[in-house]
Protein backbone atom coordinates (compact mmCIF):
# COMPACT_ATOMS: atom_id res chain seq x y z
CA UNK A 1 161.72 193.28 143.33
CA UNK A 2 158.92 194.54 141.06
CA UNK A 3 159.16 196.90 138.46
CA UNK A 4 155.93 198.76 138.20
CA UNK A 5 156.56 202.06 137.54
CA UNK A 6 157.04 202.16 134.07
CA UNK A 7 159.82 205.31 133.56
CA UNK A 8 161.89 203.34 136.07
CA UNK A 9 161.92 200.07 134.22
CA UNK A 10 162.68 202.08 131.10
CA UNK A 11 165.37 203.56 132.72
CA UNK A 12 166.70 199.90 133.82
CA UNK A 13 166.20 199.07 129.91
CA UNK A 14 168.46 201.65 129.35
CA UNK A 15 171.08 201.36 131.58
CA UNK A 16 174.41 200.04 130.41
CA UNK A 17 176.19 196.61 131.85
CA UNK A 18 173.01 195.91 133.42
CA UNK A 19 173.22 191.64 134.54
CA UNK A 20 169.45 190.68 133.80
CA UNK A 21 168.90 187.85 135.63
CA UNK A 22 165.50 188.60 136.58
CA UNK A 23 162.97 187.91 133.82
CA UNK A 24 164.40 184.22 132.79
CA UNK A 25 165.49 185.90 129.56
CA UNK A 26 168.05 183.40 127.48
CA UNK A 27 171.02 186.22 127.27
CA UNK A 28 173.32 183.46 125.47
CA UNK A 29 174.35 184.09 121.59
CA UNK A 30 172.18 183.22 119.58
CA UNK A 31 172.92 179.79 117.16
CA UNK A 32 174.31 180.98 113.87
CA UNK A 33 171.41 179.51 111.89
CA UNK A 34 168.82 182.02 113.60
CA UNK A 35 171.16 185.32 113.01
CA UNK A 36 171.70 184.33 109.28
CA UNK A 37 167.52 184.36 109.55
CA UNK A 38 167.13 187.15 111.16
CA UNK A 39 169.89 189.02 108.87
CA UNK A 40 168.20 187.59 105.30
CA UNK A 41 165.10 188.40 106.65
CA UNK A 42 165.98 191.72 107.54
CA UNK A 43 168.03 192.33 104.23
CA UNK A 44 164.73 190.89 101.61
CA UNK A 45 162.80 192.89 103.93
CA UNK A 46 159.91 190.73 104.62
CA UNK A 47 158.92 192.97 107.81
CA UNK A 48 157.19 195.32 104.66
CA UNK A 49 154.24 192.17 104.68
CA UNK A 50 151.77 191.65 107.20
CA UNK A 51 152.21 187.81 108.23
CA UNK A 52 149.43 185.57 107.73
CA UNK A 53 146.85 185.51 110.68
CA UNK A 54 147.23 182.31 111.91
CA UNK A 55 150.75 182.39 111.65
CA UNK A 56 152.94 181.16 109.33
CA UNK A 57 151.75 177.43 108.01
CA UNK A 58 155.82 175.92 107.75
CA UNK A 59 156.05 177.15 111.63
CA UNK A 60 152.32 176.11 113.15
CA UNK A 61 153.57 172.58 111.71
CA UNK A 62 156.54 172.41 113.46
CA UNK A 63 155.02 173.91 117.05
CA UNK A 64 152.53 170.57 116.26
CA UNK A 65 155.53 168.71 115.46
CA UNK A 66 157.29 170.01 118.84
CA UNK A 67 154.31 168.43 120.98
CA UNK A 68 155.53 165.03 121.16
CA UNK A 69 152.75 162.57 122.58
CA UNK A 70 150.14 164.40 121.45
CA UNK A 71 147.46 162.03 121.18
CA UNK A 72 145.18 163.99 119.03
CA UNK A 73 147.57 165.71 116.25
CA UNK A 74 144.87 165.41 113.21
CA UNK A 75 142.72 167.84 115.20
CA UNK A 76 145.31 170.18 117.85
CA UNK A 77 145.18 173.90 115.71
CA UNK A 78 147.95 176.35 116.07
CA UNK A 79 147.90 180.02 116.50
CA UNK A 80 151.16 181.85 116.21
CA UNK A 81 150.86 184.79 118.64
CA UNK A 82 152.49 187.94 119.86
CA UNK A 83 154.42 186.04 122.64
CA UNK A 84 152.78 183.24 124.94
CA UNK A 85 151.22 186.30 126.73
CA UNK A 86 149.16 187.61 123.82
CA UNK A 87 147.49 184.10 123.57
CA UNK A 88 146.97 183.88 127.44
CA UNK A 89 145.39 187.31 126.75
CA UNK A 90 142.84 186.09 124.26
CA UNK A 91 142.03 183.03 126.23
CA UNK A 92 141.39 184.84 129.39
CA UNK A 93 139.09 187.71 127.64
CA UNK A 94 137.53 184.55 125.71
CA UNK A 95 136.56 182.33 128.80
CA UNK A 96 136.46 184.10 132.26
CA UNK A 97 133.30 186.11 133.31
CA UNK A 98 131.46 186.30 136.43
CA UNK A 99 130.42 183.05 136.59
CA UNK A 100 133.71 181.77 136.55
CA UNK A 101 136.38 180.92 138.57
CA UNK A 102 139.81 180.79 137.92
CA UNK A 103 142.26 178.39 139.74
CA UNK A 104 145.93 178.31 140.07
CA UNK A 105 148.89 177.68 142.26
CA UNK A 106 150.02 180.41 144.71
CA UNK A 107 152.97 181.30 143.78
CA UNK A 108 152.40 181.62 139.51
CA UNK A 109 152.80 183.98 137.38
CA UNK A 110 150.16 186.65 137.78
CA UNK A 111 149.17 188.09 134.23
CA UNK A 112 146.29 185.35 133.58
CA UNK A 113 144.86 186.22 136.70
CA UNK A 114 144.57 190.03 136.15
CA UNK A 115 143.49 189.17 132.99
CA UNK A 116 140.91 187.23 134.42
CA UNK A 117 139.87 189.81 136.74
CA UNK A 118 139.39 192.50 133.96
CA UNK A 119 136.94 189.98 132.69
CA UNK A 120 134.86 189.84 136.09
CA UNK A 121 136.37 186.31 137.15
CA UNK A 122 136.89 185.35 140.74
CA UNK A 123 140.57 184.15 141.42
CA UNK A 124 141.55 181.33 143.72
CA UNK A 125 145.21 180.79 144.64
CA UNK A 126 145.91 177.62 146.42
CA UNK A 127 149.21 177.21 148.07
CA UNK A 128 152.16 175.29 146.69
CA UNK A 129 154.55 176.96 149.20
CA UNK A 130 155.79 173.91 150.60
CA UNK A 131 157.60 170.72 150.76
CA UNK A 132 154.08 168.54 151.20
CA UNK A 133 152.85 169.50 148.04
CA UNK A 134 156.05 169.25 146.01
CA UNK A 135 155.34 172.94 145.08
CA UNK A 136 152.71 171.34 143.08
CA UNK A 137 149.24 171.89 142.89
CA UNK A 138 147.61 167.93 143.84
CA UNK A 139 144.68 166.55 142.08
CA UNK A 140 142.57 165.79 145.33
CA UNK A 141 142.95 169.37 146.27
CA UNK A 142 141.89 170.16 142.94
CA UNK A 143 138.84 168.23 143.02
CA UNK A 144 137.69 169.96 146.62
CA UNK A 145 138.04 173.62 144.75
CA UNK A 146 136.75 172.59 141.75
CA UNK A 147 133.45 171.44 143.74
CA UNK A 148 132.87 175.33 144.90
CA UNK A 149 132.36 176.49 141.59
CA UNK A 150 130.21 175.13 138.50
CA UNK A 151 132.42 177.07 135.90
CA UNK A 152 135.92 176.54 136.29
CA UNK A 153 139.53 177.16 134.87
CA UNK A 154 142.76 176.20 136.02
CA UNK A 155 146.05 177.72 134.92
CA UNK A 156 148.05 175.14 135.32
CA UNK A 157 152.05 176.88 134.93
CA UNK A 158 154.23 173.75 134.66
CA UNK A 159 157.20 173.81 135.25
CA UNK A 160 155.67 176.07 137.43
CA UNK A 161 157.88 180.09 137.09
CA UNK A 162 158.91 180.96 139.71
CA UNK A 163 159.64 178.02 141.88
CA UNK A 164 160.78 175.21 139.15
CA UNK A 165 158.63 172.10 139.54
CA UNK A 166 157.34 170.27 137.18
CA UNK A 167 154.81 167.77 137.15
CA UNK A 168 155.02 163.84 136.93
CA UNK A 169 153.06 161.96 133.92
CA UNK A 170 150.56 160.53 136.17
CA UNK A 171 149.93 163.73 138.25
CA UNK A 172 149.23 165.43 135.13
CA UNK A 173 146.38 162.33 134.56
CA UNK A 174 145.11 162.53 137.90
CA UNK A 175 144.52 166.03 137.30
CA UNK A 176 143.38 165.78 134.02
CA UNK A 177 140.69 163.02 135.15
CA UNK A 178 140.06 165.09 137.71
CA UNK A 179 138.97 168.51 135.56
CA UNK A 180 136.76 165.92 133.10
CA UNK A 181 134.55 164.85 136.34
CA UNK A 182 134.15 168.70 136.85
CA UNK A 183 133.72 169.74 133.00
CA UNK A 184 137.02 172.20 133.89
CA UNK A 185 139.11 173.86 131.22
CA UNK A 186 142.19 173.61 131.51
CA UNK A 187 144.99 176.42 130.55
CA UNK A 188 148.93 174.54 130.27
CA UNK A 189 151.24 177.07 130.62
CA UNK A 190 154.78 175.34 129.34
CA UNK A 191 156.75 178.38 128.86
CA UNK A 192 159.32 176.31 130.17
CA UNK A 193 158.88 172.45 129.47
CA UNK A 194 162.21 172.25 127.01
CA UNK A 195 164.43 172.81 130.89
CA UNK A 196 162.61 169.86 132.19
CA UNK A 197 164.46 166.79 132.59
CA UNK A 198 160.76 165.85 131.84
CA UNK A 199 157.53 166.98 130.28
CA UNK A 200 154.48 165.74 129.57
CA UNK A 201 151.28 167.40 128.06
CA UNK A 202 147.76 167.84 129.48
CA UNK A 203 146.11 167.53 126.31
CA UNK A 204 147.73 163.83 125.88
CA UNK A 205 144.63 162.80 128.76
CA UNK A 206 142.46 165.33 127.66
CA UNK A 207 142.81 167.34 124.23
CA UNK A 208 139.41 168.20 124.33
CA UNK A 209 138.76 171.26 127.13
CA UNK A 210 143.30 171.99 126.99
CA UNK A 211 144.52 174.89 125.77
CA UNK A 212 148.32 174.55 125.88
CA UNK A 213 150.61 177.93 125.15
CA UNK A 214 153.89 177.96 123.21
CA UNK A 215 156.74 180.84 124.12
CA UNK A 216 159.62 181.05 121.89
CA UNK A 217 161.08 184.29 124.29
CA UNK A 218 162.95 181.46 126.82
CA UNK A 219 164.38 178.37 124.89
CA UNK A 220 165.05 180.60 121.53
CA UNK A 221 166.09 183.73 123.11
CA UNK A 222 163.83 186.15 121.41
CA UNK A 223 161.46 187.76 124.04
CA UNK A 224 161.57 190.72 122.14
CA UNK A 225 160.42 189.69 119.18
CA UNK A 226 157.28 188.56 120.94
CA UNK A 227 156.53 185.37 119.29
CA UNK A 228 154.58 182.40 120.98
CA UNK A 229 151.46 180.18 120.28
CA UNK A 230 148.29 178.49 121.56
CA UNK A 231 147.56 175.13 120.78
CA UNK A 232 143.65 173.69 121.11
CA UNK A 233 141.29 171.33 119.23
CA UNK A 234 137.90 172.54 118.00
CA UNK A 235 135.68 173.89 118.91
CA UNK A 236 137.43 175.82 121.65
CA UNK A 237 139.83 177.31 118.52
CA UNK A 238 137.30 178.21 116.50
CA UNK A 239 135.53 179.93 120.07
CA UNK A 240 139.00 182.08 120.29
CA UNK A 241 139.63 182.96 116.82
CA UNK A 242 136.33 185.08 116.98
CA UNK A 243 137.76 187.43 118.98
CA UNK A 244 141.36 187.35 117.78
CA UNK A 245 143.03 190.80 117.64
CA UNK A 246 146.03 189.49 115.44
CA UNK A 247 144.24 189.30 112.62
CA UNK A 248 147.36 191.06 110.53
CA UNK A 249 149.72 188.34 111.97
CA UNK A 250 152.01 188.35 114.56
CA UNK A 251 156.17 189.07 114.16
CA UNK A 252 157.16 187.81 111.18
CA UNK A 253 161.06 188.27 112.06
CA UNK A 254 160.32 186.10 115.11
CA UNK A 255 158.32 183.52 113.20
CA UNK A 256 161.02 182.85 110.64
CA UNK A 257 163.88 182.97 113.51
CA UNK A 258 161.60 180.60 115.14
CA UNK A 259 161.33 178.23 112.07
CA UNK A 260 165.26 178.34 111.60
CA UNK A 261 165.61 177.28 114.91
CA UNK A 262 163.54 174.57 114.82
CA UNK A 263 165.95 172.71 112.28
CA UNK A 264 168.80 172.86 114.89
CA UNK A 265 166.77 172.62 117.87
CA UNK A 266 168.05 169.27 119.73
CA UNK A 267 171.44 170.54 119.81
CA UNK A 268 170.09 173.87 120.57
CA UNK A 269 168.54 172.88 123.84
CA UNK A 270 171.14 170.59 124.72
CA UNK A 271 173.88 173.24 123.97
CA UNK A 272 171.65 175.60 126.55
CA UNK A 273 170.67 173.26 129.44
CA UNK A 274 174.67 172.04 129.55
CA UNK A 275 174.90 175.83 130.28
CA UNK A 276 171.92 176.77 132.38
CA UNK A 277 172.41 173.59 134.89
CA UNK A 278 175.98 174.41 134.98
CA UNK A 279 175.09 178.09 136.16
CA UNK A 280 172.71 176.51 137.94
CA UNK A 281 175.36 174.45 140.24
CA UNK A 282 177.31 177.16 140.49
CA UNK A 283 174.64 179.05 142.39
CA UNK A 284 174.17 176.67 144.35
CA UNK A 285 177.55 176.22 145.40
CA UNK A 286 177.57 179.35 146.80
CA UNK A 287 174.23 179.13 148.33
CA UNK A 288 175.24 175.98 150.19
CA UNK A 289 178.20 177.75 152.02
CA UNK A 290 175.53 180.60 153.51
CA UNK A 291 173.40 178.68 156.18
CA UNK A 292 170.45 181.33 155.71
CA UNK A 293 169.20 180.50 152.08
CA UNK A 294 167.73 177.65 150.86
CA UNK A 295 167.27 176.51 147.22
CA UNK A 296 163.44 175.49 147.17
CA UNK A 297 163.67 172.99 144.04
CA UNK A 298 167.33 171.78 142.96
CA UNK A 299 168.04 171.60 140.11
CA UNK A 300 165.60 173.36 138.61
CA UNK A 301 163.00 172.53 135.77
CA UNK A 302 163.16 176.00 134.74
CA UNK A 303 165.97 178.44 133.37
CA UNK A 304 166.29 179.55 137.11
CA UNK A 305 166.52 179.09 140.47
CA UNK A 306 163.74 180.03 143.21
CA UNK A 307 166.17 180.78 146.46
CA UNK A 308 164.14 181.20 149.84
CA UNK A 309 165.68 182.45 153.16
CA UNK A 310 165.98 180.01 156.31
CA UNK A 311 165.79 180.86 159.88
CA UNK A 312 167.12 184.41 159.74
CA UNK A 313 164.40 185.49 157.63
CA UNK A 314 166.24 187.81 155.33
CA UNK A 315 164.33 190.50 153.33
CA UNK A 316 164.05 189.10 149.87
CA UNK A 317 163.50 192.69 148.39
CA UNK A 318 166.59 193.91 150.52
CA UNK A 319 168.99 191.36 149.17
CA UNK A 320 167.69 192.36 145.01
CA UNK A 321 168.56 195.97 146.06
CA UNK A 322 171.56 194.99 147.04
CA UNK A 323 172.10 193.75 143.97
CA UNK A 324 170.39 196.20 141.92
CA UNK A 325 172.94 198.61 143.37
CA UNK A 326 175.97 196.36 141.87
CA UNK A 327 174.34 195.99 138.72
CA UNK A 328 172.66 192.83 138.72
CA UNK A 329 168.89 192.85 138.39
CA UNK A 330 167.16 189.54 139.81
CA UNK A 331 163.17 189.10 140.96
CA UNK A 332 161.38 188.60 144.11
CA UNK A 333 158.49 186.65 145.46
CA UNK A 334 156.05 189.49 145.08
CA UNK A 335 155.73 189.33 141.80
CA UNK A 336 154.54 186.20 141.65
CA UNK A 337 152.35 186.55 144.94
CA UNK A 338 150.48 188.53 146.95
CA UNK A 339 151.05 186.26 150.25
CA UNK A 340 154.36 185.08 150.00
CA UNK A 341 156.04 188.48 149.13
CA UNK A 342 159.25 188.97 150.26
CA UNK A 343 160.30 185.19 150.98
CA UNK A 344 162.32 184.28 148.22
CA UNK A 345 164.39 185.69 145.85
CA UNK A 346 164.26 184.39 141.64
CA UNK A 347 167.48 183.90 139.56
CA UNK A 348 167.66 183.16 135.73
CA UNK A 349 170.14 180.38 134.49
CA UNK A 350 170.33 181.27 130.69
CA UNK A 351 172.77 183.72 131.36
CA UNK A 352 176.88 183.86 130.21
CA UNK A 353 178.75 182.29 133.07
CA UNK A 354 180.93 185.40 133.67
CA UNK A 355 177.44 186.44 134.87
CA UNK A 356 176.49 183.56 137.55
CA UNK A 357 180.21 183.94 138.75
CA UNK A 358 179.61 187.62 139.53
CA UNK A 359 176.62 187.30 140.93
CA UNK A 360 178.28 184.34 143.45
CA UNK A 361 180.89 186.37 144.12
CA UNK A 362 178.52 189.16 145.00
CA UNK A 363 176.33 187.58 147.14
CA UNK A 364 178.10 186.49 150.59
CA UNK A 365 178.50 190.17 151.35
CA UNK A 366 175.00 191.27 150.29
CA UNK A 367 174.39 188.74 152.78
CA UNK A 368 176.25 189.42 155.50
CA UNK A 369 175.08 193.38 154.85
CA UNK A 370 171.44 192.65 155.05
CA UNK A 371 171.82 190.75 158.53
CA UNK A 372 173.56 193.75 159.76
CA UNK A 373 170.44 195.80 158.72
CA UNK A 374 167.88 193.52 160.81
């Protein structure tokens, strides 16, 4: 269920009681450590500075120190940025052209690829829709598309939003040899890599053509604040910093929320995914005792679940109306695809339980109401 008329989702913003359980947003209180940031930060009023324009140097070192495995530490450079997205932004403006092609799954999420297309890049989606691949993109298929075109990138979202995957050390390596035979760059997306049972980085195979981003708006909680990062060895981070629009700094609430978090982030995450997988079960619970849906990938690698209609082919859109009309905001396919756009529906996991439960006890009557419409 898209969003793009921009009074209506400011009226959604404003709407009281409103369940978001649409844009994987962590709605789950905050730890104490990051308030009592926020709060000092707010009372000494450090928002009255402009933060420095790499970011700040305490929190760059501990988004290297985050990258575990990273086989090239002494020369990976961070830029703090205005959310993941900002970064994605510079990278795309940076890189595509005409001559370029960019490649990514089909479903992803779509912003790179507009970005791209502002630039004069050609897109190619390959499909992931599907129990063959794994809802992963594969390395031999990789190799065929990256044969079309002499100047590639691939956007490479993993675990991949919306459908949950995640991909396996040595498929990462396959792929990564793979790109290196074709001089590729690669883009890692890993928005979401701290809900995957496991993660492993691009760059570890090949630090030299990766550019990995960093989002603190998922496992921290503070989308708003818009704080992320970009991660890449020279020369390819000198190449971006040429053109880098947050040259007066990014957030500097965020970036000290972000730096109190990191202190008390094992027990952070593990306080969160005990939640999120629990909401997670409970969904699909429910989804189990209706013999139209289908969970795609459970559980999840992600902070939600990707839930696709079976042999009754329910509207997607029709069942988040449904919903929208009882409060409860989720996604749908189309925003994360032009071909598959009204197959499956996207719910977010970082939620208060109270939420999932509603939501469950919502559903087998949105159900049953949208098979009466057909």
């Amino acid at each position: 269920m898209a969003f793009e008329n921009i009074k209506e989702f400011d009226q959604l913003h404003r709407a009281e009681n409103i369940i978001w359980m649409g844009q994987n947003t962590n709605h789950l209180p905050a730890h104490p450590k990051v308030k009592e940031s926020l709060l000092r930060s707010i009372h000494d009023q450090s928002f009255n500075l402009y933060a420095p324009p790499y970011g700040l140097e305490e929190l760059r070192e501990l988004v290297l120190n985050d990258l575990r495995g990273n086989n090239s530490r002494k020369e990976a450079q961070v830029l703090i940025t205005d959310g993941a997205i900002a970064g994605l932004y510079l990278v795309c403006k940076r890189f595509a052209n005409s001559q370029t092609s960019v490649v990514t799954s089909d479903p992803t999420w779509v912003w790179p690829l507009k970005f791209s297309l502002h630039e004069g890049a050609s897109i190619r989606c390959i499909p992931v829709y599907d129990k063959w691949s794994g809802f992963k993109l594969k390395a031999e298929v990789l190799d065929a598309e990256f044969s079309k075109c002499e100047n590639s990138i691939l956007y490479l979202v993993d675990p991949l939003n919306p459908l949950g995957s995640c991909y396996e050390r040595n498929e990462l390596k396959e792929i990564a040899e793979v790109a290196k035979t074709h001089d590729v760059l690669i883009v890692h997306d890993c928005t979401y890599r701290d809900f995957a049972f496991e993660h492993h980085l691009v760059r570890d195979f090949y630090p030299q053509k990766t550019i990995t981003t960093y989002s603190f708006s998922k496992w921290l909680g503070i989308a708003g604040l818009r704080t992320g990062a970009i991660i890449a060895d020279d020369p390819i981070f000198s190449y971006l910093l040429e053109d880098q629009a947050n040259t007066l700094g990014s957030n500097i609430l965020g970036q000290k929320a972000a730096i109190a978090a990191f202190k008390i982030k094992d027990e952070w995450i593990s306080h969160i995914n005990k939640i999120q997988r629990g909401n997670q079960n409970l969904i699909q619970t429910c989804v189990e005792a209706l013999s139209v849906l289908n969970t795609l990938i459970f559980p999840s690698n992600g902070n939600f679940l990707a839930i696709a209609c079976l042999e009754q082919k329910i509207s997607a859109n029709a069942v988040a109306r449904a919903f929208m009309k009882r409060g409860i905001f989720i996604r749908t396919s189309d925003y994360h695809s032009d071909v598959f756009r009204d197959d499956f529906l996207k719910i977010s996991t970082t939620v208060p339980e109270a939420w999932v439960i509603k939501l469950c006890n919502e559903l087998p009557s949105i159900v049953d109401e949208c098979l009466s419409e057909k």
